[in-house]
PDB file of N, CA and C in Angstrom:
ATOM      1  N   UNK A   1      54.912 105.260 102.746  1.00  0.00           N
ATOM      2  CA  UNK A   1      55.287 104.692 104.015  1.00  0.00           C
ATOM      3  C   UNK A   1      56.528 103.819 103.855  1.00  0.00           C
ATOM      4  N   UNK A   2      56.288 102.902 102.599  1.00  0.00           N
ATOM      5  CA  UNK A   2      57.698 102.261 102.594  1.00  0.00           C
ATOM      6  C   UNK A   2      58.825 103.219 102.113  1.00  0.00           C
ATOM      7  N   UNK A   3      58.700 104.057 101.575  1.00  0.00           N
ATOM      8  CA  UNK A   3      59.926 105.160 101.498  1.00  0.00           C
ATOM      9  C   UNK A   3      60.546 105.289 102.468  1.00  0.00           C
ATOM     10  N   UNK A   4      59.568 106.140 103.547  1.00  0.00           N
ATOM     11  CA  UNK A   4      60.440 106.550 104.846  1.00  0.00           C
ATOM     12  C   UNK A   4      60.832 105.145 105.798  1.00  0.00           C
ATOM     13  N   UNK A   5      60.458 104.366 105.677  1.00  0.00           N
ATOM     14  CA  UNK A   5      61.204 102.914 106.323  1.00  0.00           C
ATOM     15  C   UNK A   5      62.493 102.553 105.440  1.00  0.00           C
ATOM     16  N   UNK A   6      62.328 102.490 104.483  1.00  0.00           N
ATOM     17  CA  UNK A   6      63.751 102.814 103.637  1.00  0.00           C
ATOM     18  C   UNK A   6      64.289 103.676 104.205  1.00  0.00           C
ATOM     19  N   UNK A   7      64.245 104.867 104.316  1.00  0.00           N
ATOM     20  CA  UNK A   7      64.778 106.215 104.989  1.00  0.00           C
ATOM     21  C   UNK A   7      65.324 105.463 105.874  1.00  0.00           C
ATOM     22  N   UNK A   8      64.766 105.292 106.964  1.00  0.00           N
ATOM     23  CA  UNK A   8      64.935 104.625 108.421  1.00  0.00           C
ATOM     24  C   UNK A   8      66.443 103.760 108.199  1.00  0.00           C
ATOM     25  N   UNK A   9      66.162 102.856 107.509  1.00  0.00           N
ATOM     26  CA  UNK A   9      67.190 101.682 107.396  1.00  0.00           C
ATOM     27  C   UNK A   9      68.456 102.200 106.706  1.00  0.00           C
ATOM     28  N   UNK A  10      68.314 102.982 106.119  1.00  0.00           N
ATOM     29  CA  UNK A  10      69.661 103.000 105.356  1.00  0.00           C
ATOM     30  C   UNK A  10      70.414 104.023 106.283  1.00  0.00           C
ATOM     31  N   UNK A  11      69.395 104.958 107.013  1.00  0.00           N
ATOM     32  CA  UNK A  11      70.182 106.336 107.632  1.00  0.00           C
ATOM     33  C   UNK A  11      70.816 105.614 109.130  1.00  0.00           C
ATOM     34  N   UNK A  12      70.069 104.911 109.351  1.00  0.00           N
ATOM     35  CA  UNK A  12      70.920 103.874 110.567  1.00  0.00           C
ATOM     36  C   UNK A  12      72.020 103.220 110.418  1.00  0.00           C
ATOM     37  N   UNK A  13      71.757 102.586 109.149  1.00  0.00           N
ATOM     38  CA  UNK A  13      72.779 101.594 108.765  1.00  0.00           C
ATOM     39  C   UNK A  13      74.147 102.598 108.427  1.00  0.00           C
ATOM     40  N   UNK A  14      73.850 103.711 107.947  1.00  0.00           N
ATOM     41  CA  UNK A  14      75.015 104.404 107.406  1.00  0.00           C
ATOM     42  C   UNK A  14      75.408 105.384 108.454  1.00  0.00           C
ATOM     43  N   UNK A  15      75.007 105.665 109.825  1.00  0.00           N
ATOM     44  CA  UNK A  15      74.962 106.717 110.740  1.00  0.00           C
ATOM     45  C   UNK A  15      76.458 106.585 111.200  1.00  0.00           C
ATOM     46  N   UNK A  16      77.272 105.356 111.209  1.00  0.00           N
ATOM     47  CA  UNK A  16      78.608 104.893 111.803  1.00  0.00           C
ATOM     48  C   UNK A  16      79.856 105.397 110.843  1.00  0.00           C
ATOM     49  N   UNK A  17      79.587 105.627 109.544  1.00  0.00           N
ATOM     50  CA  UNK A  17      80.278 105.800 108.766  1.00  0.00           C
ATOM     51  C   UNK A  17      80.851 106.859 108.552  1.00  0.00           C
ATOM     52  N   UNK A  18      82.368 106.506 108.622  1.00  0.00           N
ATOM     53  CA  UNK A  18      83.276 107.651 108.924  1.00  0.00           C
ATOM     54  C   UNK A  18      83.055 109.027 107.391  1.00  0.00           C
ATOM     55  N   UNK A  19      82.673 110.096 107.799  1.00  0.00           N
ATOM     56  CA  UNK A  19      82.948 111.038 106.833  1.00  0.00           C
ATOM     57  C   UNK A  19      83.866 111.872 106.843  1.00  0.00           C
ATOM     58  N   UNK A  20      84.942 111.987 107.406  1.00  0.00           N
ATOM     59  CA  UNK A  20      85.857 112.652 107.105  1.00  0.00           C
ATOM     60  C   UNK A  20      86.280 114.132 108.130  1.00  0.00           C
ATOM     61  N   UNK A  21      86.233 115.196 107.233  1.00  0.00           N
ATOM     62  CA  UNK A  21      85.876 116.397 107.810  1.00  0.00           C
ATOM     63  C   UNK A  21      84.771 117.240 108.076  1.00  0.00           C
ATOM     64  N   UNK A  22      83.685 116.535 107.543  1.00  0.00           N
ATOM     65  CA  UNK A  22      82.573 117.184 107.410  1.00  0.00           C
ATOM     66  C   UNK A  22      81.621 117.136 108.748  1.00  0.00           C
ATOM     67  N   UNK A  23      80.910 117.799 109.076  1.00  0.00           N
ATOM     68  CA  UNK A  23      80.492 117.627 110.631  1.00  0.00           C
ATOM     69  C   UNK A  23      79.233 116.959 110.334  1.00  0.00           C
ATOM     70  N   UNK A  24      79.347 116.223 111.188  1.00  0.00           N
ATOM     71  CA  UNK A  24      78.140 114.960 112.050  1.00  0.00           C
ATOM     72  C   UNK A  24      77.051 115.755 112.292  1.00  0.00           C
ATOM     73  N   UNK A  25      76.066 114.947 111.661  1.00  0.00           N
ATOM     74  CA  UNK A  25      74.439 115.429 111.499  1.00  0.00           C
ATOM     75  C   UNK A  25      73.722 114.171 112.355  1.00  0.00           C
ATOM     76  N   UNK A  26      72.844 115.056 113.173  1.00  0.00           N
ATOM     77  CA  UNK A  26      72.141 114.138 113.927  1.00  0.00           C
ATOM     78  C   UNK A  26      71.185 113.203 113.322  1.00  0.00           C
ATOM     79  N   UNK A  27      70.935 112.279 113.884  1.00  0.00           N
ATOM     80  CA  UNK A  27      69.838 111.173 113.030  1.00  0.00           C
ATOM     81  C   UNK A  27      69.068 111.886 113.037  1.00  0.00           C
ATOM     82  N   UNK A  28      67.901 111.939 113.654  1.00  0.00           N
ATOM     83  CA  UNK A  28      66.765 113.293 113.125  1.00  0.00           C
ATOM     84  C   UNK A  28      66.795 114.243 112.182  1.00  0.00           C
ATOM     85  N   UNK A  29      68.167 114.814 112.336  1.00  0.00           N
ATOM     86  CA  UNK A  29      68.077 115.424 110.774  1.00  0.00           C
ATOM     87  C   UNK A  29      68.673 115.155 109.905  1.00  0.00           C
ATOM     88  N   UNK A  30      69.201 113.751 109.887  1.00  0.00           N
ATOM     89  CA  UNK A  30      69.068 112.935 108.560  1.00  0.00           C
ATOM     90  C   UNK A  30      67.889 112.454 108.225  1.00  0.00           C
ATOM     91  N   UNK A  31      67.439 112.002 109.390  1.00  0.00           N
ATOM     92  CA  UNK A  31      66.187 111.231 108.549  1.00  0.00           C
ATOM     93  C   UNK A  31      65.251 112.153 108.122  1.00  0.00           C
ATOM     94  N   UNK A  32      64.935 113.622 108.423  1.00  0.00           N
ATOM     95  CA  UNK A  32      64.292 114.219 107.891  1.00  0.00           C
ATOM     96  C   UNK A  32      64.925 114.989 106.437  1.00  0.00           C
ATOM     97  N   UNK A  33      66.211 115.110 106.462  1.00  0.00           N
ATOM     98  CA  UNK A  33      66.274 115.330 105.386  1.00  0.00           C
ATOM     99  C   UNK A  33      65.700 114.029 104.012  1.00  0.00           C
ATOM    100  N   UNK A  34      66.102 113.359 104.438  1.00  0.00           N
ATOM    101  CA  UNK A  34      66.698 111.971 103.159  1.00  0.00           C
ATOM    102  C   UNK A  34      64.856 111.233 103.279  1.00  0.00           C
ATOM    103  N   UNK A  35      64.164 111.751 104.116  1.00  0.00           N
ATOM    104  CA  UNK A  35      62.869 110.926 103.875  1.00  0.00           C
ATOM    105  C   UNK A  35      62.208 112.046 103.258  1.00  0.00           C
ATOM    106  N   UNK A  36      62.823 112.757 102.649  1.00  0.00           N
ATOM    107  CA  UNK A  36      61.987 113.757 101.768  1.00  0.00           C
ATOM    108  C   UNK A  36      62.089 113.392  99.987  1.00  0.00           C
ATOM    109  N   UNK A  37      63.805 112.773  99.880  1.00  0.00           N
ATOM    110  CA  UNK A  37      63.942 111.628  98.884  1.00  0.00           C
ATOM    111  C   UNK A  37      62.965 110.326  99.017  1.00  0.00           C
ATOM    112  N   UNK A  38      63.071 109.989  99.624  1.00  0.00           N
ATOM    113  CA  UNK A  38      62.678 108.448 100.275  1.00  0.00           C
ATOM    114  C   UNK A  38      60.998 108.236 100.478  1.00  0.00           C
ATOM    115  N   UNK A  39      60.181 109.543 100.782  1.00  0.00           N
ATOM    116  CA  UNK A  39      58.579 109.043 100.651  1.00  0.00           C
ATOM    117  C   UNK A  39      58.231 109.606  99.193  1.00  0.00           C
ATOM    118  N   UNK A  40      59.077 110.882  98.368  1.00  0.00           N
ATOM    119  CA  UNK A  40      58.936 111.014  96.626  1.00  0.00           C
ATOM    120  C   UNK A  40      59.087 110.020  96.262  1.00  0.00           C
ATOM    121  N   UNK A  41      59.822 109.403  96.215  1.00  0.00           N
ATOM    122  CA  UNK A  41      60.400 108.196  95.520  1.00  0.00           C
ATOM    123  C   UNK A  41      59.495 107.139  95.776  1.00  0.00           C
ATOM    124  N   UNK A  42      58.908 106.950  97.160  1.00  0.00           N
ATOM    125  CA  UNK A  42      58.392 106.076  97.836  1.00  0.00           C
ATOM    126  C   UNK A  42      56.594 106.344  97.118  1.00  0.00           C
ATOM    127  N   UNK A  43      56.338 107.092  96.584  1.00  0.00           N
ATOM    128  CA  UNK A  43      54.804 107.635  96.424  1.00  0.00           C
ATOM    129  C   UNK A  43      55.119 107.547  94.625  1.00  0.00           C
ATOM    130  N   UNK A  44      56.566 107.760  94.178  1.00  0.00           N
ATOM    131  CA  UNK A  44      56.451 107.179  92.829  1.00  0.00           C
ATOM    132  C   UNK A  44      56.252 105.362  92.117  1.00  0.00           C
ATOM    133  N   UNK A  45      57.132 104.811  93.151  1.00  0.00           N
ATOM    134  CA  UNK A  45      57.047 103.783  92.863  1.00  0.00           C
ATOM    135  C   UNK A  45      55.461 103.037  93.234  1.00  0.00           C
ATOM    136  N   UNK A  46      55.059 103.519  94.424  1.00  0.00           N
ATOM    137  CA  UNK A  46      53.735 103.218  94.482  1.00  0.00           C
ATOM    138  C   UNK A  46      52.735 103.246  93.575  1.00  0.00           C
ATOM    139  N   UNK A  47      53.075 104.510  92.772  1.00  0.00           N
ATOM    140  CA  UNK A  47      51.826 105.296  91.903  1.00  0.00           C
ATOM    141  C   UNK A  47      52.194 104.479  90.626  1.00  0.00           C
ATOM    142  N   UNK A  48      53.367 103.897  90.439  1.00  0.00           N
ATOM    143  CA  UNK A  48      53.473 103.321  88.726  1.00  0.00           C
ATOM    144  C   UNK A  48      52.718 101.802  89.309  1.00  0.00           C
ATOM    145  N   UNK A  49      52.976 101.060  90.854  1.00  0.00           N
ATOM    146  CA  UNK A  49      52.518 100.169  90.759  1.00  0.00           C
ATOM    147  C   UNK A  49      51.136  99.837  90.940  1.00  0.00           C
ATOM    148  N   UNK A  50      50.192 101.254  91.046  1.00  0.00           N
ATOM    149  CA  UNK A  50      48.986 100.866  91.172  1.00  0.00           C
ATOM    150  C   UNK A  50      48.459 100.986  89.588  1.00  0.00           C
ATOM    151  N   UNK A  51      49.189 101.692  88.735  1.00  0.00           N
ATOM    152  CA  UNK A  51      48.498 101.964  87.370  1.00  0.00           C
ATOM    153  C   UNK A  51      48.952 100.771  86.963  1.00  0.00           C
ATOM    154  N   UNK A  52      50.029  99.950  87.107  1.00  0.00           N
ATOM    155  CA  UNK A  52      49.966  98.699  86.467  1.00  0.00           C
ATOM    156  C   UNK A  52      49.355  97.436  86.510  1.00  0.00           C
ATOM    157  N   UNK A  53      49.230  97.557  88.095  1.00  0.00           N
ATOM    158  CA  UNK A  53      48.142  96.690  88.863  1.00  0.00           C
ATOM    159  C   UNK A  53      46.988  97.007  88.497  1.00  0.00           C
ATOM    160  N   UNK A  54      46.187  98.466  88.275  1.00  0.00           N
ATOM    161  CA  UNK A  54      44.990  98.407  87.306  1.00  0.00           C
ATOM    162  C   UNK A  54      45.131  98.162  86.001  1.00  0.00           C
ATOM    163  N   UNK A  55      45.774  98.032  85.397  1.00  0.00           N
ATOM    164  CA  UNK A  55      45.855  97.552  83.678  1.00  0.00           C
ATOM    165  C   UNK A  55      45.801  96.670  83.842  1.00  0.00           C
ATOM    166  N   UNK A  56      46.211  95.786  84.838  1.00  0.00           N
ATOM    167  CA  UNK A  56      45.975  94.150  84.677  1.00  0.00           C
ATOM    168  C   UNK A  56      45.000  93.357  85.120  1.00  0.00           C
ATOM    169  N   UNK A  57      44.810  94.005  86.295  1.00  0.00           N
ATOM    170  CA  UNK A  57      43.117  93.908  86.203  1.00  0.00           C
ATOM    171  C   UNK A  57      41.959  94.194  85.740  1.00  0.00           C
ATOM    172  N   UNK A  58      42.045  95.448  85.132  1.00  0.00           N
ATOM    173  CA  UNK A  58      41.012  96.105  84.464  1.00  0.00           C
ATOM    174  C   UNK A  58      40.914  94.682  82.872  1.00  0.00           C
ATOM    175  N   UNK A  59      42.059  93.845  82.513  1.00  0.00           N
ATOM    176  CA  UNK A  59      41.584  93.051  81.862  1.00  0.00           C
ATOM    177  C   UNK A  59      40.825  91.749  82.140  1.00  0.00           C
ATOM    178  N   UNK A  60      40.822  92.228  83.173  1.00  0.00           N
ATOM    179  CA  UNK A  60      39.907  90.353  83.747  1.00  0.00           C
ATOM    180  C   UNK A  60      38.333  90.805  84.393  1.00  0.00           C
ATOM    181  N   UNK A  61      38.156  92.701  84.007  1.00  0.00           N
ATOM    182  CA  UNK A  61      37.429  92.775  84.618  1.00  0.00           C
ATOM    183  C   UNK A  61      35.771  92.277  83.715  1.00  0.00           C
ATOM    184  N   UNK A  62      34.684  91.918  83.910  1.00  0.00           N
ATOM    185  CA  UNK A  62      33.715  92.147  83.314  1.00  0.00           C
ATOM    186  C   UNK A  62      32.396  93.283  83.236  1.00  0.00           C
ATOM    187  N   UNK A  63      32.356  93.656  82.305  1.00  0.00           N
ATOM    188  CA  UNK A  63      31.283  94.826  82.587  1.00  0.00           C
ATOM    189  C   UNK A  63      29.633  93.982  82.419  1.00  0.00           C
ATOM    190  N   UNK A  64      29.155  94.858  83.358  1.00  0.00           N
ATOM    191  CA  UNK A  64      27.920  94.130  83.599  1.00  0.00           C
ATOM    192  C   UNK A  64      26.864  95.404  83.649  1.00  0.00           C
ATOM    193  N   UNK A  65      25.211  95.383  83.438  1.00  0.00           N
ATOM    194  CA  UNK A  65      24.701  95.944  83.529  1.00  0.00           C
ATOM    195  C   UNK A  65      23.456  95.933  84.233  1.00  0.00           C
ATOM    196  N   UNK A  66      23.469  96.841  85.381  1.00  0.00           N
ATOM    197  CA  UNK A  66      22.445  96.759  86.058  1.00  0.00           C
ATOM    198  C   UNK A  66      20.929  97.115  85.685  1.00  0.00           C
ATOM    199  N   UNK A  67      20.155  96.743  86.149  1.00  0.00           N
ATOM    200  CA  UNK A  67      18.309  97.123  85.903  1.00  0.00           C
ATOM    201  C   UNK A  67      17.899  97.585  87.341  1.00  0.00           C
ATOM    202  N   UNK A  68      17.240  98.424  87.543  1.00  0.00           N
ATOM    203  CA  UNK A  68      16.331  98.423  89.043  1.00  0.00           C
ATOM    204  C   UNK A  68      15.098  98.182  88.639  1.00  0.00           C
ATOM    205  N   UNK A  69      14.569  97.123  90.086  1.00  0.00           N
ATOM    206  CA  UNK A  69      13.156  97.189  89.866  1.00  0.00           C
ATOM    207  C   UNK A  69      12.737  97.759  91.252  1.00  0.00           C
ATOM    208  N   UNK A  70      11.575  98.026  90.127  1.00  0.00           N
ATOM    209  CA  UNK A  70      10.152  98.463  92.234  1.00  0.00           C
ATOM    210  C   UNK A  70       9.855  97.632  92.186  1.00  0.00           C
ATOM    211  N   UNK A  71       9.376  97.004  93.506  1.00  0.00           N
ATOM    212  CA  UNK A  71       8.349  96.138  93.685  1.00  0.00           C
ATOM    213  C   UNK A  71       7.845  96.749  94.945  1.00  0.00           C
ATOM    214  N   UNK A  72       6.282  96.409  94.467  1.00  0.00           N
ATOM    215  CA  UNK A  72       5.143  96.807  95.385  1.00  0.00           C
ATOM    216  C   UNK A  72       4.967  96.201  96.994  1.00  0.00           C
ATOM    217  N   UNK A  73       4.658  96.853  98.089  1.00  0.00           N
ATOM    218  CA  UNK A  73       4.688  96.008  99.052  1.00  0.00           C
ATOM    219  C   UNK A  73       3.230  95.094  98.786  1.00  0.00           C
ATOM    220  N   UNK A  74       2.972  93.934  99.725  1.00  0.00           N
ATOM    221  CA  UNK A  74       2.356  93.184  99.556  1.00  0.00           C
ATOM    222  C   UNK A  74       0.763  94.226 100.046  1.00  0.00           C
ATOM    223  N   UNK A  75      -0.241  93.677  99.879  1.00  0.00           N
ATOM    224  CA  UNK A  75      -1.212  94.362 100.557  1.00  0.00           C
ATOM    225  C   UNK A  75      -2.025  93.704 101.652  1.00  0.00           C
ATOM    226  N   UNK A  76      -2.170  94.333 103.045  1.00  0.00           N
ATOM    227  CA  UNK A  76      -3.100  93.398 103.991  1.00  0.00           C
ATOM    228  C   UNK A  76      -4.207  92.802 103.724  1.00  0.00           C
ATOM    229  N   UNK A  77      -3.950  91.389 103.955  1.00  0.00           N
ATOM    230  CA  UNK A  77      -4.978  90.607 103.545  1.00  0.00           C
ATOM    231  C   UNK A  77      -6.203  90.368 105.121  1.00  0.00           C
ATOM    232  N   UNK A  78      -5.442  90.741 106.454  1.00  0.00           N
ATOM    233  CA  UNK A  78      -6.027  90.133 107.954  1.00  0.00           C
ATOM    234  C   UNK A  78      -6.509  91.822 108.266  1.00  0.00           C
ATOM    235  N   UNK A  79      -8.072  91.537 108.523  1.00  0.00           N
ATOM    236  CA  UNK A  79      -8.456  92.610 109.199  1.00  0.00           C
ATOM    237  C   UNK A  79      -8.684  92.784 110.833  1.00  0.00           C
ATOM    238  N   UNK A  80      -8.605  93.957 111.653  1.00  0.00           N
ATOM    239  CA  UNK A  80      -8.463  93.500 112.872  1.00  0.00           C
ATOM    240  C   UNK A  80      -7.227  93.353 113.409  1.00  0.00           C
ATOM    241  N   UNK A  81      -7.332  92.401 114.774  1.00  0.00           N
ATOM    242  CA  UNK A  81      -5.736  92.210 115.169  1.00  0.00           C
ATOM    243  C   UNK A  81      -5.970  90.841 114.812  1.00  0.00           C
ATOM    244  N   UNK A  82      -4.577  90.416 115.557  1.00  0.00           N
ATOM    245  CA  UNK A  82      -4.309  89.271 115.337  1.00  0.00           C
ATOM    246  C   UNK A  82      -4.191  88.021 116.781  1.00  0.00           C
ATOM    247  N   UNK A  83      -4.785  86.795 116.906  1.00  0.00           N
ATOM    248  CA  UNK A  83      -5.016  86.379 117.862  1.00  0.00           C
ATOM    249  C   UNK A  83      -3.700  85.940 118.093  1.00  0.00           C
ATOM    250  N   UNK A  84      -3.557  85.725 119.385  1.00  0.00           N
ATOM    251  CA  UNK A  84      -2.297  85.064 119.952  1.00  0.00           C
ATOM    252  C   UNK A  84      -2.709  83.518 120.609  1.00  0.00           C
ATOM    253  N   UNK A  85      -2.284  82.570 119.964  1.00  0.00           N
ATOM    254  CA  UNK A  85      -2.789  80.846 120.458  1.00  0.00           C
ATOM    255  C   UNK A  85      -1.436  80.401 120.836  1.00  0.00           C
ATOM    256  N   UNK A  86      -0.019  81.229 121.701  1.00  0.00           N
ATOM    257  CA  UNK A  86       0.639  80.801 122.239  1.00  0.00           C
ATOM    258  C   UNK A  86       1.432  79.655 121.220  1.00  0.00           C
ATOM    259  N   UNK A  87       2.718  78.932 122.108  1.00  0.00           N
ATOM    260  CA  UNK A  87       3.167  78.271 121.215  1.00  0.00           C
ATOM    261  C   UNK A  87       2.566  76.516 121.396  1.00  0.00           C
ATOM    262  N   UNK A  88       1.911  76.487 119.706  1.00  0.00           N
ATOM    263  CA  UNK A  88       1.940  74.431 120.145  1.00  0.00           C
ATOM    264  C   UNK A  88       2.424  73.844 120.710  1.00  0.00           C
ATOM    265  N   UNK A  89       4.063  73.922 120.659  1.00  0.00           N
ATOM    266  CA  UNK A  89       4.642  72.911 121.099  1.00  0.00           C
ATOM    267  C   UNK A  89       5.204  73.112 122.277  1.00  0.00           C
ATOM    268  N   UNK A  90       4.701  73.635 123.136  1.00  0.00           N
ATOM    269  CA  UNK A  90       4.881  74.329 124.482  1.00  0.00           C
ATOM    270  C   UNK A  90       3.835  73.087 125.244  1.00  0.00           C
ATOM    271  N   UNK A  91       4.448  72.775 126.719  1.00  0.00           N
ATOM    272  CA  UNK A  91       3.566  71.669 126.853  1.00  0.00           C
ATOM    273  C   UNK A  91       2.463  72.508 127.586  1.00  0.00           C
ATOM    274  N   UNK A  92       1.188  71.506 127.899  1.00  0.00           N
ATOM    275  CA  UNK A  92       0.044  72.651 128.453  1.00  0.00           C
ATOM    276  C   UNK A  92      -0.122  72.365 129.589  1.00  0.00           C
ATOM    277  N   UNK A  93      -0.034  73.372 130.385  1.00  0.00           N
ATOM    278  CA  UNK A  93      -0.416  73.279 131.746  1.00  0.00           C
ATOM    279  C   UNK A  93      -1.325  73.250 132.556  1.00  0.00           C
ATOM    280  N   UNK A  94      -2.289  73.505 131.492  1.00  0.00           N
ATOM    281  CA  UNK A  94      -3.459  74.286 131.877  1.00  0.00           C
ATOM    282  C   UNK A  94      -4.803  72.894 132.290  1.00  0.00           C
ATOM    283  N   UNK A  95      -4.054  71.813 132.471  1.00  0.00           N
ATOM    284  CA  UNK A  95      -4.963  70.351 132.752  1.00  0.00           C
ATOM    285  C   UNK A  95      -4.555  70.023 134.477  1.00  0.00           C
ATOM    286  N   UNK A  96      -4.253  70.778 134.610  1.00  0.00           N
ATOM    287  CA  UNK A  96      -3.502  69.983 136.509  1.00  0.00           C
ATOM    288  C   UNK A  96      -4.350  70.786 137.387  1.00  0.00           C
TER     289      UNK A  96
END
């Protein structure tokens, strides 16, 4: 991606510039030519900076080793249902 934004900038910047005899190429197909330089280039420099960026991290990394455990669910201890006594701290109404 930063390739072809490179592309972008330089084919603009240079679009004014007198060439001579040679005939005038539209921006579009400059920029499609020259972003074919510009995202190679752009996908090389990327690719050396991620292998270096992993070498340098890969030294700070720590290896660690995992265990799994099972654990059992608990087993019902309440037979039946279960009563509902509303909430305590609910005031009671039930005196008026």
């Amino acid at each position: 991606m930063l390739g072809f934004l490179a592309t972008l900038v330089v084919v603009t910047l240079t679009m004014d510039i007198d060439r001579g005899d040679q005939q005038d190429a539209s921006f579009g197909t400059l920029v499609g030519y020259f972003s074919l330089w510009g995202v190679t280039l752009g996908a090389l420099v990327g690719s050396i900076a991620a292998i270096v960026l992993d070498r340098v991290l890969a030294r700070r990394a720590a290896r660690l080793t995992a265990e799994r455990v099972e654990v059992e669910p608990a087993e019902e201890t309440v037979d039946g249902e279960v009563e509902d006594h509303g909430d305590p701290t609910a005031p009671d109404h039930t005196d008026r």
